[in-house]
PDB file of N, CA and C in Angstrom:
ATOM      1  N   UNK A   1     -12.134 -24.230  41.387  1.00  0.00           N
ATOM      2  CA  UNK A   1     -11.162 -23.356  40.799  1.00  0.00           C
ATOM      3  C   UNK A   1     -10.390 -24.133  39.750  1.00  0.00           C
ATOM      4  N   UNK A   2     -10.292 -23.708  38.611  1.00  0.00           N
ATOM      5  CA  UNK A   2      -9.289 -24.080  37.385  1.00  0.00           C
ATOM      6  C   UNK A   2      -8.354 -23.946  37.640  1.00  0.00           C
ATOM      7  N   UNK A   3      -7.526 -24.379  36.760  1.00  0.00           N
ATOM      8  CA  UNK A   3      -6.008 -24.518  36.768  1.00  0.00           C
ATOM      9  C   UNK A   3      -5.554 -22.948  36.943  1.00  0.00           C
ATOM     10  N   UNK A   4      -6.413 -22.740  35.247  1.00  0.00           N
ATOM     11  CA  UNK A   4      -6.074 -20.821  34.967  1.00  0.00           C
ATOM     12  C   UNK A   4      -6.471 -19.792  36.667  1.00  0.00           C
ATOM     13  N   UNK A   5      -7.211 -20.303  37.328  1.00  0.00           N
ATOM     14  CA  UNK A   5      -7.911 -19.444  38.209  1.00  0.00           C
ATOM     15  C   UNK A   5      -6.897 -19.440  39.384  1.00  0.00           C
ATOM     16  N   UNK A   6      -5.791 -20.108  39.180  1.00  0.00           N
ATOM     17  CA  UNK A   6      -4.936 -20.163  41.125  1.00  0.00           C
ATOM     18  C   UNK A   6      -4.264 -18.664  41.008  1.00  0.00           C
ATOM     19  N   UNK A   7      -3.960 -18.338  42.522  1.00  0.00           N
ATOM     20  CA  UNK A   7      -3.484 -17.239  42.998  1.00  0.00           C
ATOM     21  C   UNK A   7      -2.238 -17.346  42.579  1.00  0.00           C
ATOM     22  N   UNK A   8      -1.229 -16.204  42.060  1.00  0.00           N
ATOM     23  CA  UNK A   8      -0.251 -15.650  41.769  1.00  0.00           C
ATOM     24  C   UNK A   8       0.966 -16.361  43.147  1.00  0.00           C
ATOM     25  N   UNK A   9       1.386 -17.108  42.880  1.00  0.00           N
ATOM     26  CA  UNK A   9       2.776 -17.536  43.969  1.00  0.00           C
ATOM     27  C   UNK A   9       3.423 -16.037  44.328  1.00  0.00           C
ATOM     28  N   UNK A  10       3.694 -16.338  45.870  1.00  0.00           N
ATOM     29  CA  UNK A  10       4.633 -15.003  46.339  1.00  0.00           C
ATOM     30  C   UNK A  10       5.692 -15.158  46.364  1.00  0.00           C
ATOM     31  N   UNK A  11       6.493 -13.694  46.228  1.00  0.00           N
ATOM     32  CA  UNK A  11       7.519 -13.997  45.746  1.00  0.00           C
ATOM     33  C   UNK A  11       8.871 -14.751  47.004  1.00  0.00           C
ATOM     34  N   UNK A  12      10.264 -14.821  47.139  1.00  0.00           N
ATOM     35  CA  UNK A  12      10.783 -15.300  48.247  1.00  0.00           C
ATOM     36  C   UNK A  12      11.190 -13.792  48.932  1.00  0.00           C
ATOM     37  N   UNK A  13      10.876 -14.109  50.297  1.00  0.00           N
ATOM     38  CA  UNK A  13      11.266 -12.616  51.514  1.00  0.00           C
ATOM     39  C   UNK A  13       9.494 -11.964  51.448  1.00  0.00           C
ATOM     40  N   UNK A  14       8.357 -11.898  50.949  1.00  0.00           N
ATOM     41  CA  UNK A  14       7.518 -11.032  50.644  1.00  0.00           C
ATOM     42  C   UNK A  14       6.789 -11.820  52.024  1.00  0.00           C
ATOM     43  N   UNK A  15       6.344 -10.699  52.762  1.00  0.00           N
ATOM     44  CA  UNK A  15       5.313 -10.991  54.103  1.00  0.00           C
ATOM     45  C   UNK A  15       3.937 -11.319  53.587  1.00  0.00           C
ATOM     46  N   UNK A  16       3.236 -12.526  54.156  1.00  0.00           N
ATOM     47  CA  UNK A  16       2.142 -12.708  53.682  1.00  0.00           C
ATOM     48  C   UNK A  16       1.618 -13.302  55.201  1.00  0.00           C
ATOM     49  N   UNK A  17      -0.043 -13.450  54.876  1.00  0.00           N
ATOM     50  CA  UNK A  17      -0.507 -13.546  56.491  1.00  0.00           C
ATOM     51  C   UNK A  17      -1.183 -15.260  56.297  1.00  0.00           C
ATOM     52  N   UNK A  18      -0.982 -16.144  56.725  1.00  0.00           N
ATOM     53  CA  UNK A  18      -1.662 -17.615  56.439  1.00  0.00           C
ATOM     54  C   UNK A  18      -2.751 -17.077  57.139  1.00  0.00           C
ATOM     55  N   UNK A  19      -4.051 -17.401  56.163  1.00  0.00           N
ATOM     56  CA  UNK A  19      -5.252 -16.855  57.461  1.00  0.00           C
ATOM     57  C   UNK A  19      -5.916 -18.577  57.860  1.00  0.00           C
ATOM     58  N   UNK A  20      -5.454 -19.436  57.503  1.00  0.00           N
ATOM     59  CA  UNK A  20      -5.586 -20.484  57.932  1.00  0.00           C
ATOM     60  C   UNK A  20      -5.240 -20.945  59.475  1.00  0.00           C
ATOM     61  N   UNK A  21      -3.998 -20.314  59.681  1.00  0.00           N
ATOM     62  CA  UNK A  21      -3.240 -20.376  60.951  1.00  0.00           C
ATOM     63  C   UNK A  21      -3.564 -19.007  61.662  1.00  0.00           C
ATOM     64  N   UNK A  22      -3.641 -18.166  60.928  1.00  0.00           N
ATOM     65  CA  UNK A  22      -3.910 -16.477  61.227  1.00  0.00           C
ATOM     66  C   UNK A  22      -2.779 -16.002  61.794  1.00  0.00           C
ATOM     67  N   UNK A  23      -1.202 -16.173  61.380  1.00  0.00           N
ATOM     68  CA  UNK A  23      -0.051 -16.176  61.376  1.00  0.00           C
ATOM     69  C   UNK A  23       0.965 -15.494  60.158  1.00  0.00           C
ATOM     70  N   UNK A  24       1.582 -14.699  60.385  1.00  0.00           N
ATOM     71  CA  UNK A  24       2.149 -13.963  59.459  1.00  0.00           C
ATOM     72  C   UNK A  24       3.732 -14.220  59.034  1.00  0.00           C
ATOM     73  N   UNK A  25       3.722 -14.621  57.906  1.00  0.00           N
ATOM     74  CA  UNK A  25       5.543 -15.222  57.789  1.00  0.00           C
ATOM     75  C   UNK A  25       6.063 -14.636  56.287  1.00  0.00           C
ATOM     76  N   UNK A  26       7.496 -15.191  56.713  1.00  0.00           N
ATOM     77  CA  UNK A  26       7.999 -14.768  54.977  1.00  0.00           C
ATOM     78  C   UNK A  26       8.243 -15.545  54.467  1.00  0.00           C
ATOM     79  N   UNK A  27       7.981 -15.504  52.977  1.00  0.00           N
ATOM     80  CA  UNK A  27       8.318 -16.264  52.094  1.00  0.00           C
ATOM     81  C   UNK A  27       9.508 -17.142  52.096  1.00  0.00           C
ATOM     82  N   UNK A  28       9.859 -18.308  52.182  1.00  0.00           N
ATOM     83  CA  UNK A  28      11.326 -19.131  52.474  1.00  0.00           C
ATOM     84  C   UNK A  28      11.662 -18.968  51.100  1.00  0.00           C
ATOM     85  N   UNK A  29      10.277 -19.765  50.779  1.00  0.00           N
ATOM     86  CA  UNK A  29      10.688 -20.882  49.173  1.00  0.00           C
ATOM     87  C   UNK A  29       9.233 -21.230  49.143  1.00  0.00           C
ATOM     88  N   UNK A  30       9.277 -21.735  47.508  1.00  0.00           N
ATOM     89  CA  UNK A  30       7.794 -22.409  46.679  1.00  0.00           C
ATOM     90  C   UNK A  30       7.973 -23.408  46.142  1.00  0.00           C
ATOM     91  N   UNK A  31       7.424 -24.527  46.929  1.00  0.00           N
ATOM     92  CA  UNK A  31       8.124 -25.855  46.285  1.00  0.00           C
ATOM     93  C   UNK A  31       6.509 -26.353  46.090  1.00  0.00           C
ATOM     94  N   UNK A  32       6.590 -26.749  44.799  1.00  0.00           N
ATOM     95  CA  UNK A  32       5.387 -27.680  44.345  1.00  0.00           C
ATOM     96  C   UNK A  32       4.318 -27.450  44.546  1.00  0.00           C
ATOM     97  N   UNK A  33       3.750 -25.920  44.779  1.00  0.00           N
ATOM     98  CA  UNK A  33       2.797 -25.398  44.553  1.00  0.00           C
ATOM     99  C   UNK A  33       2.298 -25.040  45.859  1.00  0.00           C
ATOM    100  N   UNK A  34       2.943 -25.408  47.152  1.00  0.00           N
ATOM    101  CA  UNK A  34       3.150 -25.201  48.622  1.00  0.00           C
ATOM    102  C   UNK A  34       4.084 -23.899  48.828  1.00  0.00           C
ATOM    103  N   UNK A  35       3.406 -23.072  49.866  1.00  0.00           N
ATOM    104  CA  UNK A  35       4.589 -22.416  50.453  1.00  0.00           C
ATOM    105  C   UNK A  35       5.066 -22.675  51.304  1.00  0.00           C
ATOM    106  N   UNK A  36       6.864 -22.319  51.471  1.00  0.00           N
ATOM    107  CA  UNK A  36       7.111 -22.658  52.840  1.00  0.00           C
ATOM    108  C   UNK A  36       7.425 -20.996  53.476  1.00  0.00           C
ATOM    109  N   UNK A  37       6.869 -20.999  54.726  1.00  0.00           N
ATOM    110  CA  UNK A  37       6.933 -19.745  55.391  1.00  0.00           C
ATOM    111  C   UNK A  37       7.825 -19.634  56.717  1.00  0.00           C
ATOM    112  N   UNK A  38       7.853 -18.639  56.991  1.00  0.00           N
ATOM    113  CA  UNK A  38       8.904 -18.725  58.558  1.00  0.00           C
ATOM    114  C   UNK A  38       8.683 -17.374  59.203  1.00  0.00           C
ATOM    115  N   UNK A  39       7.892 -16.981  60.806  1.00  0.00           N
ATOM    116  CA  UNK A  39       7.843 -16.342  61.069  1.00  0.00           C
ATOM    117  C   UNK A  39       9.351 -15.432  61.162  1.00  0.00           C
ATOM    118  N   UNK A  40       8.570 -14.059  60.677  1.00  0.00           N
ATOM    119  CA  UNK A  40       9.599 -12.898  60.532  1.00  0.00           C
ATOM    120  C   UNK A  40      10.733 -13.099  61.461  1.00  0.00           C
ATOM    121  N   UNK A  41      10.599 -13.231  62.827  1.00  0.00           N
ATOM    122  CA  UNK A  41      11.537 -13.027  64.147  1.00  0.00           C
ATOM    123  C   UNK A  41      12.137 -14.398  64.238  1.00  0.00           C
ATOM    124  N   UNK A  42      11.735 -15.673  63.356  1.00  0.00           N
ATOM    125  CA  UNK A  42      12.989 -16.843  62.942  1.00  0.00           C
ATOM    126  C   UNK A  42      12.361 -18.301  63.665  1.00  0.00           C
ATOM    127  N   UNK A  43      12.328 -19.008  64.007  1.00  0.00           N
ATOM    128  CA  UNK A  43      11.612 -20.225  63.872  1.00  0.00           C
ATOM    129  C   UNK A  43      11.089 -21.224  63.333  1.00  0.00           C
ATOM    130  N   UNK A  44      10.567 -21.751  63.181  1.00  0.00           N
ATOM    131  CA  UNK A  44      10.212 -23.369  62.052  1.00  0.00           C
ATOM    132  C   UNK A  44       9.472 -22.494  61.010  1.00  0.00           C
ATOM    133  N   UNK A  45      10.155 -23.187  59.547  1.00  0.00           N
ATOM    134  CA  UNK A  45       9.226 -23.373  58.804  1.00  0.00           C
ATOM    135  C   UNK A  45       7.912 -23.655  58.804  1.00  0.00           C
ATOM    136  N   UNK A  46       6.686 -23.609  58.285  1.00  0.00           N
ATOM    137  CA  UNK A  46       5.663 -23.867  58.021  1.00  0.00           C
ATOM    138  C   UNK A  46       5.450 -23.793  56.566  1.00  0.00           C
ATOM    139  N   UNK A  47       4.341 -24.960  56.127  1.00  0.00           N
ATOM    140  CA  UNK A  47       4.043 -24.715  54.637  1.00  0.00           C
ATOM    141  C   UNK A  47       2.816 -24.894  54.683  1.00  0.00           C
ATOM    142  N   UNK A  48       1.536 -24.186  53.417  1.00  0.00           N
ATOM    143  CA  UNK A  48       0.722 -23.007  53.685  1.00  0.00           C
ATOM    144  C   UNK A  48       0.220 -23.390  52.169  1.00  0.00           C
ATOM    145  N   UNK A  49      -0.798 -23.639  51.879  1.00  0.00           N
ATOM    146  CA  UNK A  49      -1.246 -23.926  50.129  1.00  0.00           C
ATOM    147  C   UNK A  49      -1.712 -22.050  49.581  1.00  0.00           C
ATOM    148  N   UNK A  50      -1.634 -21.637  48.623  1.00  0.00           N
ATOM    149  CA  UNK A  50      -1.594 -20.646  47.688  1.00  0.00           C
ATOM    150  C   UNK A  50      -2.707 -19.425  48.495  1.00  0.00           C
ATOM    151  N   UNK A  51      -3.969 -20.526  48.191  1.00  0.00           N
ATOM    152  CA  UNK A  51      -5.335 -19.923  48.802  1.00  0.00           C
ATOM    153  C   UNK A  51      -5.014 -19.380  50.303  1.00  0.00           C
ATOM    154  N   UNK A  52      -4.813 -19.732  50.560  1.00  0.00           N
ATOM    155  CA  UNK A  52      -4.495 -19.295  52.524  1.00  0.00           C
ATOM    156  C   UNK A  52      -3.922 -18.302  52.478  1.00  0.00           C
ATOM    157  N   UNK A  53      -3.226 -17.580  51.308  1.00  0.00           N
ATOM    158  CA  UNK A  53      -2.489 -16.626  51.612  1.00  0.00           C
ATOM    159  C   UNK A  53      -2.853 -14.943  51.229  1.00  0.00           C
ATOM    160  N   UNK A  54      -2.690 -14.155  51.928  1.00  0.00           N
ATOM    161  CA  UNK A  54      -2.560 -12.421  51.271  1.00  0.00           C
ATOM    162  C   UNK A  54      -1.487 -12.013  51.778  1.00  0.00           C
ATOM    163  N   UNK A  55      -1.495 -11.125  51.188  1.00  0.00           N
ATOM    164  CA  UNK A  55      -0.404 -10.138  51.720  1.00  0.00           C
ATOM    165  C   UNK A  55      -0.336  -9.680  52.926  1.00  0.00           C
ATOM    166  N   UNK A  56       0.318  -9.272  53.578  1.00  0.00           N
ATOM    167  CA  UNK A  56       0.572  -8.891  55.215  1.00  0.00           C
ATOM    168  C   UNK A  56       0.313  -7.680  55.078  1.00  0.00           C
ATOM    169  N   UNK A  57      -0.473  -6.917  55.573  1.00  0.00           N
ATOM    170  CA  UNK A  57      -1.025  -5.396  55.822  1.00  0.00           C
ATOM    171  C   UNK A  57       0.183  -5.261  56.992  1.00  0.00           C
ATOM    172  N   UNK A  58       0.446  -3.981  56.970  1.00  0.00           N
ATOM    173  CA  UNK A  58       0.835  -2.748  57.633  1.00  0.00           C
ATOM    174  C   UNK A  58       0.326  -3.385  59.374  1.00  0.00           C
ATOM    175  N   UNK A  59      -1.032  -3.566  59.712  1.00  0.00           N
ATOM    176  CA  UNK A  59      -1.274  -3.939  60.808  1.00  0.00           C
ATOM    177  C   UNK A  59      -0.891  -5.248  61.025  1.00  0.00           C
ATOM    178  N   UNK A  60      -1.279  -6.013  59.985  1.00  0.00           N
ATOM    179  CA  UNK A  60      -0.709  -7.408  60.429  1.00  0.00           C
ATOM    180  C   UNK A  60       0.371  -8.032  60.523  1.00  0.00           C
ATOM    181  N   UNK A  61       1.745  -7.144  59.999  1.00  0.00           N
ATOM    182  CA  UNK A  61       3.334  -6.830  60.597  1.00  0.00           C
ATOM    183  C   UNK A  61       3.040  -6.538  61.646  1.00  0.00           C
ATOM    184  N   UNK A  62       2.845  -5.198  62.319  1.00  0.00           N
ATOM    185  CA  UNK A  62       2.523  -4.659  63.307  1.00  0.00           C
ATOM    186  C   UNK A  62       1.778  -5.751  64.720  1.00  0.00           C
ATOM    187  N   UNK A  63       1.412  -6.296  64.395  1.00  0.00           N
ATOM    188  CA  UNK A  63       0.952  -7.551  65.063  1.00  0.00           C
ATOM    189  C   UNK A  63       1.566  -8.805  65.218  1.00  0.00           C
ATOM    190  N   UNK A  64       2.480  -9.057  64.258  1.00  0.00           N
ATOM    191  CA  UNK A  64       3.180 -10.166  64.748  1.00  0.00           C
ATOM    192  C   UNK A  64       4.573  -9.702  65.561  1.00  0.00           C
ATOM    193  N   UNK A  65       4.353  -8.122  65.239  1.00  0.00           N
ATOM    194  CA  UNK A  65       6.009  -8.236  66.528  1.00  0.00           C
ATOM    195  C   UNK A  65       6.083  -7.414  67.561  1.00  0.00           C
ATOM    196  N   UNK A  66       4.665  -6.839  67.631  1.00  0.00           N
ATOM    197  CA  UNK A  66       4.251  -6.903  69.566  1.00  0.00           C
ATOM    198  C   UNK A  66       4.122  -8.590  69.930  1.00  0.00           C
ATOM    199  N   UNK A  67       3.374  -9.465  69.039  1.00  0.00           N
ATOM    200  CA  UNK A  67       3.602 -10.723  69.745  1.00  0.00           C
ATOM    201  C   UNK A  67       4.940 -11.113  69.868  1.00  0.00           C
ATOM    202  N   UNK A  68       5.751 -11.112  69.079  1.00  0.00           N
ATOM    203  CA  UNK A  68       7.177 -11.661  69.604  1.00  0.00           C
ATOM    204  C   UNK A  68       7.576 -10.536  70.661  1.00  0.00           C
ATOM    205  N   UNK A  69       7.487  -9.804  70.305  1.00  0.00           N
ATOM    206  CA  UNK A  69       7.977  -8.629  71.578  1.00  0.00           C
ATOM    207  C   UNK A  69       7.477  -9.106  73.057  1.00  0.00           C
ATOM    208  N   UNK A  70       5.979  -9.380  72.987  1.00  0.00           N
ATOM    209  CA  UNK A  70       5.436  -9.764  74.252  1.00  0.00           C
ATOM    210  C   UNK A  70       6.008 -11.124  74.520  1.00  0.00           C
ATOM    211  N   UNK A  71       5.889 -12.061  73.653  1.00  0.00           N
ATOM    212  CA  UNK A  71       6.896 -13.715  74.023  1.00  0.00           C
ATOM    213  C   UNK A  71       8.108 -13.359  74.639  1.00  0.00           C
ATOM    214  N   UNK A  72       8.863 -12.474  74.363  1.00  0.00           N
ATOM    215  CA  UNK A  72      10.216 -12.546  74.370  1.00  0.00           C
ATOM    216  C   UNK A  72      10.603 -11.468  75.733  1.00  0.00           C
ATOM    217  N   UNK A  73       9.547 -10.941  76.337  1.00  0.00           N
ATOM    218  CA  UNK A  73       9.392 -10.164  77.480  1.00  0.00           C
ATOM    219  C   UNK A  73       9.073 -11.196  78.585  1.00  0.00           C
ATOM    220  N   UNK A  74       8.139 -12.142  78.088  1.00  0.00           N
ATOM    221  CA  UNK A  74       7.345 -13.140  79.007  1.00  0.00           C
ATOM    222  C   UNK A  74       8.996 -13.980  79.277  1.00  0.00           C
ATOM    223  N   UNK A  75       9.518 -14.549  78.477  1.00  0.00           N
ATOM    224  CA  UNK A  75      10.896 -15.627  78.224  1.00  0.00           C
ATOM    225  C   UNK A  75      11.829 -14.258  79.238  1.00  0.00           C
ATOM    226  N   UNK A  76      12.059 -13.511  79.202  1.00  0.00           N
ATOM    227  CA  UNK A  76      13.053 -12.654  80.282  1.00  0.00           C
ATOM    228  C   UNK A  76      12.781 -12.565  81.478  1.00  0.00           C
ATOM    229  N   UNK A  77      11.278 -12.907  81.966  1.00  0.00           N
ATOM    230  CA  UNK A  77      11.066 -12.899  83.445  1.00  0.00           C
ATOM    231  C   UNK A  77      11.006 -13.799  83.951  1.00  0.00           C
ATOM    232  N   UNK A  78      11.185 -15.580  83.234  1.00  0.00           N
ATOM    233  CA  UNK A  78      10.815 -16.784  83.539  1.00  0.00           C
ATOM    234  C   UNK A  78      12.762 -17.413  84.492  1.00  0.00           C
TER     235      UNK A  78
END
């Protein structure tokens, strides 16, 4: 891939899915051609190179917060 050929940086707050991790976060910040991401429901940063990333579909929101929903059900009965 050329220089001209890299993916469009997202913007900051915009849901995107790392399919590297197969994890869905928001945009923090774009530092140096890295993203840094942070699942929606709040937790560590992660940073994520350009390619790894799309946009978060409708299902794949939908999927990361039955998982926190289910974590956070599991954490109330412990």
């Amino acid at each position: 891939m050329s220089g001209d050929d890299q993916p469009p940086l997202p913007g900051v707050g915009a849901l995107m899915l790392d399919a590297r991790r197969d994890r869905v976060g928001e945009v923090m910040d774009v530092i140096c051609g890295r993203v840094l991401l942070r699942d929606p429901a709040g937790g560590r940063e992660w940073e994520a190179f350009p390619c790894d990333l799309r946009p978060a579909t409708t299902g794949d929101e939908l999927r990361a917060r039955v998982a926190h929903a289910n974590d956070q059900a599991a954490r109330s009965r412990l």
